[in-house]
Protein backbone atom coordinates (compact mmCIF):
# COMPACT_ATOMS: atom_id res chain seq x y z
CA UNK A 1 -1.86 12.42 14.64
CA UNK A 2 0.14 10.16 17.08
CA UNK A 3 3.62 8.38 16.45
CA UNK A 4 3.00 4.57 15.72
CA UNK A 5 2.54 2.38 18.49
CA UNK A 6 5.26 -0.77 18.46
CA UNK A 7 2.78 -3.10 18.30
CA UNK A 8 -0.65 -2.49 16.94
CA UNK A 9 -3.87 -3.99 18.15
CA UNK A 10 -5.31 -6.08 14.89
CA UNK A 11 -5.91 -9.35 15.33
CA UNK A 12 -3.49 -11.26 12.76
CA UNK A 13 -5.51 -14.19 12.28
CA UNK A 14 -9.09 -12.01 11.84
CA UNK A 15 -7.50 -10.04 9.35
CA UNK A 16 -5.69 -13.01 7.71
CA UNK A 17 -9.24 -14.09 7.10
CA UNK A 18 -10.83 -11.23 6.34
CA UNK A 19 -8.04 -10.66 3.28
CA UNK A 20 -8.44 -14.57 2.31
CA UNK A 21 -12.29 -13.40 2.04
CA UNK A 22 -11.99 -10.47 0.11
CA UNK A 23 -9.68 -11.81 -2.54
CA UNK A 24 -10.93 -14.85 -4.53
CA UNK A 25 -8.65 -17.23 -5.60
CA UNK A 26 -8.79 -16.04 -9.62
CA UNK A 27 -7.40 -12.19 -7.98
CA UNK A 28 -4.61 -14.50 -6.39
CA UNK A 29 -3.78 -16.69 -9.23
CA UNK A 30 -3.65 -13.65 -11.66
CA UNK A 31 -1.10 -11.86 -9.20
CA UNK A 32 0.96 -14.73 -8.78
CA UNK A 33 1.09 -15.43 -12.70
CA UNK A 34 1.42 -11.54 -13.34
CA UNK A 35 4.40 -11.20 -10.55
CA UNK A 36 6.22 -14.20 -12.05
CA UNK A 37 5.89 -13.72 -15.62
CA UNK A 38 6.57 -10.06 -15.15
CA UNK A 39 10.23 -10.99 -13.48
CA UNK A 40 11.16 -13.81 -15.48
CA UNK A 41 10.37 -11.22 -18.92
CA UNK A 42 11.41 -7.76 -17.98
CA UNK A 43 13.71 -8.59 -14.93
CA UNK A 44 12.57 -7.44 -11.01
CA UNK A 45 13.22 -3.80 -11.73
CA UNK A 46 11.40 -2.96 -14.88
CA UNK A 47 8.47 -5.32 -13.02
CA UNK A 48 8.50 -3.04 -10.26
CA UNK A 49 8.58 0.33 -12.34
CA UNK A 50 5.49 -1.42 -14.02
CA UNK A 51 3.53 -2.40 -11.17
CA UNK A 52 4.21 1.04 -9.93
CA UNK A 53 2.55 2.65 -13.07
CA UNK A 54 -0.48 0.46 -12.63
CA UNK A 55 -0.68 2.13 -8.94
CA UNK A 56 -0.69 5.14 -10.03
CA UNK A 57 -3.23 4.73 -12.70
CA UNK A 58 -5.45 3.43 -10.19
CA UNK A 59 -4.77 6.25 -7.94
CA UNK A 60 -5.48 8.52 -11.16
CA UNK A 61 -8.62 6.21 -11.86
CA UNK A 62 -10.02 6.15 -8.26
CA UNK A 63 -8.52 9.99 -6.86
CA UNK A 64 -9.54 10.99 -3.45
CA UNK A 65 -10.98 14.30 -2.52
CA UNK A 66 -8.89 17.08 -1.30
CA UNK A 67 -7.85 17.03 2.51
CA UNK A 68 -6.83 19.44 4.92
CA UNK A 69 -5.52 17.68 7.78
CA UNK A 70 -4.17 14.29 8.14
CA UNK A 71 -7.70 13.32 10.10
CA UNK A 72 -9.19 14.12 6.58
CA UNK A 73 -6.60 12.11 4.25
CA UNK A 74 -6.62 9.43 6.59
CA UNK A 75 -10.78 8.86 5.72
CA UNK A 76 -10.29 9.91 2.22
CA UNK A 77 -7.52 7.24 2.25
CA UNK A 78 -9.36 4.55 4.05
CA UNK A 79 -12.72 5.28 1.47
CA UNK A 80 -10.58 5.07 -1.30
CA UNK A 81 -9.15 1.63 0.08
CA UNK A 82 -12.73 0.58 1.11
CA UNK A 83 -13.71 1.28 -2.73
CA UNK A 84 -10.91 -1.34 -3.71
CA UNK A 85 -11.76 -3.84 -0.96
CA UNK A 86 -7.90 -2.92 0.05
CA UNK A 87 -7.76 -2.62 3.79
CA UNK A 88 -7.34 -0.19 5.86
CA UNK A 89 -4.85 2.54 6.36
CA UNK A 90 -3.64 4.42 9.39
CA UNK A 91 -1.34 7.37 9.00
CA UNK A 92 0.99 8.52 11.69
CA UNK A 93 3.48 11.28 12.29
CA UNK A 94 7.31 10.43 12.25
CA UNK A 95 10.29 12.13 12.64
CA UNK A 96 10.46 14.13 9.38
CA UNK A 97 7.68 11.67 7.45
CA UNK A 98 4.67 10.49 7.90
CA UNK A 99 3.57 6.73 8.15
CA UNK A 100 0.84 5.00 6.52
CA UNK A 101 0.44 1.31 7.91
CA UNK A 102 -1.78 -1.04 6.04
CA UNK A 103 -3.69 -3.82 7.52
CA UNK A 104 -6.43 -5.81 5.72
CA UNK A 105 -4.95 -5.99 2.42
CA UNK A 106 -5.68 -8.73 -0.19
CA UNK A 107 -3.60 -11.76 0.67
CA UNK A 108 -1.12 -13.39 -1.11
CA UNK A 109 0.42 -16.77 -0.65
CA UNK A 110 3.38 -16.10 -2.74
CA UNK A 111 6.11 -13.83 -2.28
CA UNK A 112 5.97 -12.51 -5.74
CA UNK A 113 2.51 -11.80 -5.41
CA UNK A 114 2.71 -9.97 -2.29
CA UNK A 115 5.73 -7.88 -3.34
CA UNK A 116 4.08 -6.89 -6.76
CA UNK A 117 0.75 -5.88 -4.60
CA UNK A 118 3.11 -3.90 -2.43
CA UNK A 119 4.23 -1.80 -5.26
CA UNK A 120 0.86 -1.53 -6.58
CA UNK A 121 -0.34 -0.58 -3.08
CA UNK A 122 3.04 1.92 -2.86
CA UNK A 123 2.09 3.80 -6.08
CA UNK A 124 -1.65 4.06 -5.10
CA UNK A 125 -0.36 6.08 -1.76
CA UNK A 126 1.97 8.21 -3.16
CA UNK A 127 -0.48 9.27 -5.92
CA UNK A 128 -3.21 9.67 -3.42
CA UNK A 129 -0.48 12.81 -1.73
CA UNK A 130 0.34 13.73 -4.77
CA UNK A 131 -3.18 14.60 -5.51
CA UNK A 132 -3.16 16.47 -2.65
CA UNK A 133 -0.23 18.65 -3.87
CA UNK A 134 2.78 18.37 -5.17
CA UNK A 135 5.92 18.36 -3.51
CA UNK A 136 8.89 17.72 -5.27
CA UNK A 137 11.57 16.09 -3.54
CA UNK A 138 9.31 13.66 -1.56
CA UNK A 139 8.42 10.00 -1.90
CA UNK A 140 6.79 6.71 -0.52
CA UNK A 141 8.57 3.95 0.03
CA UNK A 142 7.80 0.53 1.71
CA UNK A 143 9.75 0.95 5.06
CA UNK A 144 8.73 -2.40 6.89
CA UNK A 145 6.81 -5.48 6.97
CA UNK A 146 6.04 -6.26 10.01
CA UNK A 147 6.28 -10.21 11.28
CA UNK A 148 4.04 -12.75 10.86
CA UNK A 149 2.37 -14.75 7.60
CA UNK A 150 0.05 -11.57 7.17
CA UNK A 151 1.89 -8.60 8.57
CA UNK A 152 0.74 -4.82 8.45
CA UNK A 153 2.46 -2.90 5.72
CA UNK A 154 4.48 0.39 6.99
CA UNK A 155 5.18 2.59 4.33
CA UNK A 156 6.91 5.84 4.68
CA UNK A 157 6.88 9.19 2.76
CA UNK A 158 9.55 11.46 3.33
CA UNK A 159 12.28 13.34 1.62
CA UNK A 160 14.34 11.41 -0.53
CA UNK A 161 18.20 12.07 -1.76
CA UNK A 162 19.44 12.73 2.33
């Protein structure tokens, strides 16, 4: 696998409405509701620790076959996201992690929204490797978005407590 380019070659504006497309308005309005009410009842931590509990059942719900090289996860990954109408993923190889950047996710107009999708989508990931095996020690995390009204989402898993 290569290191991440700086900039990557997706259109914004094609994927903008590609994601507009694949998530009907009643998907956005229940995320936006769900990410607010969420919040305002059990406060932006516990809503997070939630969302990331309904990642990782869907991860449980919709597993990916084994891998054995980062070619392989990357398609097992990118089926599993096709299966979800999620985007797309690409995985790259950093400096003591790997990073999965995903483009062509469902789109949110709020921030709420899109930060409760992001924790959803960060679960989903990091249940995905751990499917693949266990390693204590390690986790995903949402490293970046990048700029723009519908940026790609860089998330990085790596060794955590360094």
């Amino acid at each position: 696998m290569a290191v991440r380019p700086a900039n990557n070659s997706f259109d914004p504006l094609t994927l903008g409405v590609a994601a507009r497309r694949s998530c009907p308005a009643s998907l956005r309005g229940l995320m936006e509701g769900l990410a607010t009410a969420l919040s305002q009842v059990a406060g932006d931590e516990q809503a997070l620790r939630i969302l990331a509990g309904a990642g990782s059942a869907i991860a449980r719900e919709h597993a990916i076959q084994a891998s054995n090289s980062l070619a392989e996860l990357k398609a097992a990954m990118n089926a599993g996201l096709q299966a979800l109408d999620w985007g797309q993923v690409d995985v790259y190889e950093a400096e003591k992690a790997l990073e999965f950047v995903v483009v062509g996710y469902p789109c949110f107009d709020g921030v709420e929204a899109q930060t409760a999708f992001a924790a959803i989508l960060e679960a989903l990931l990091e249940g995905w490797l751990t499917q693949q095996a266990a390693r204590p020690g390690l986790a995903m995390r949402l490293a970046e978005r990048g700029s723009g009204a519908y940026p790609p989402l860089v998330f990085r898993y790596e060794r955590t407590g360094l």
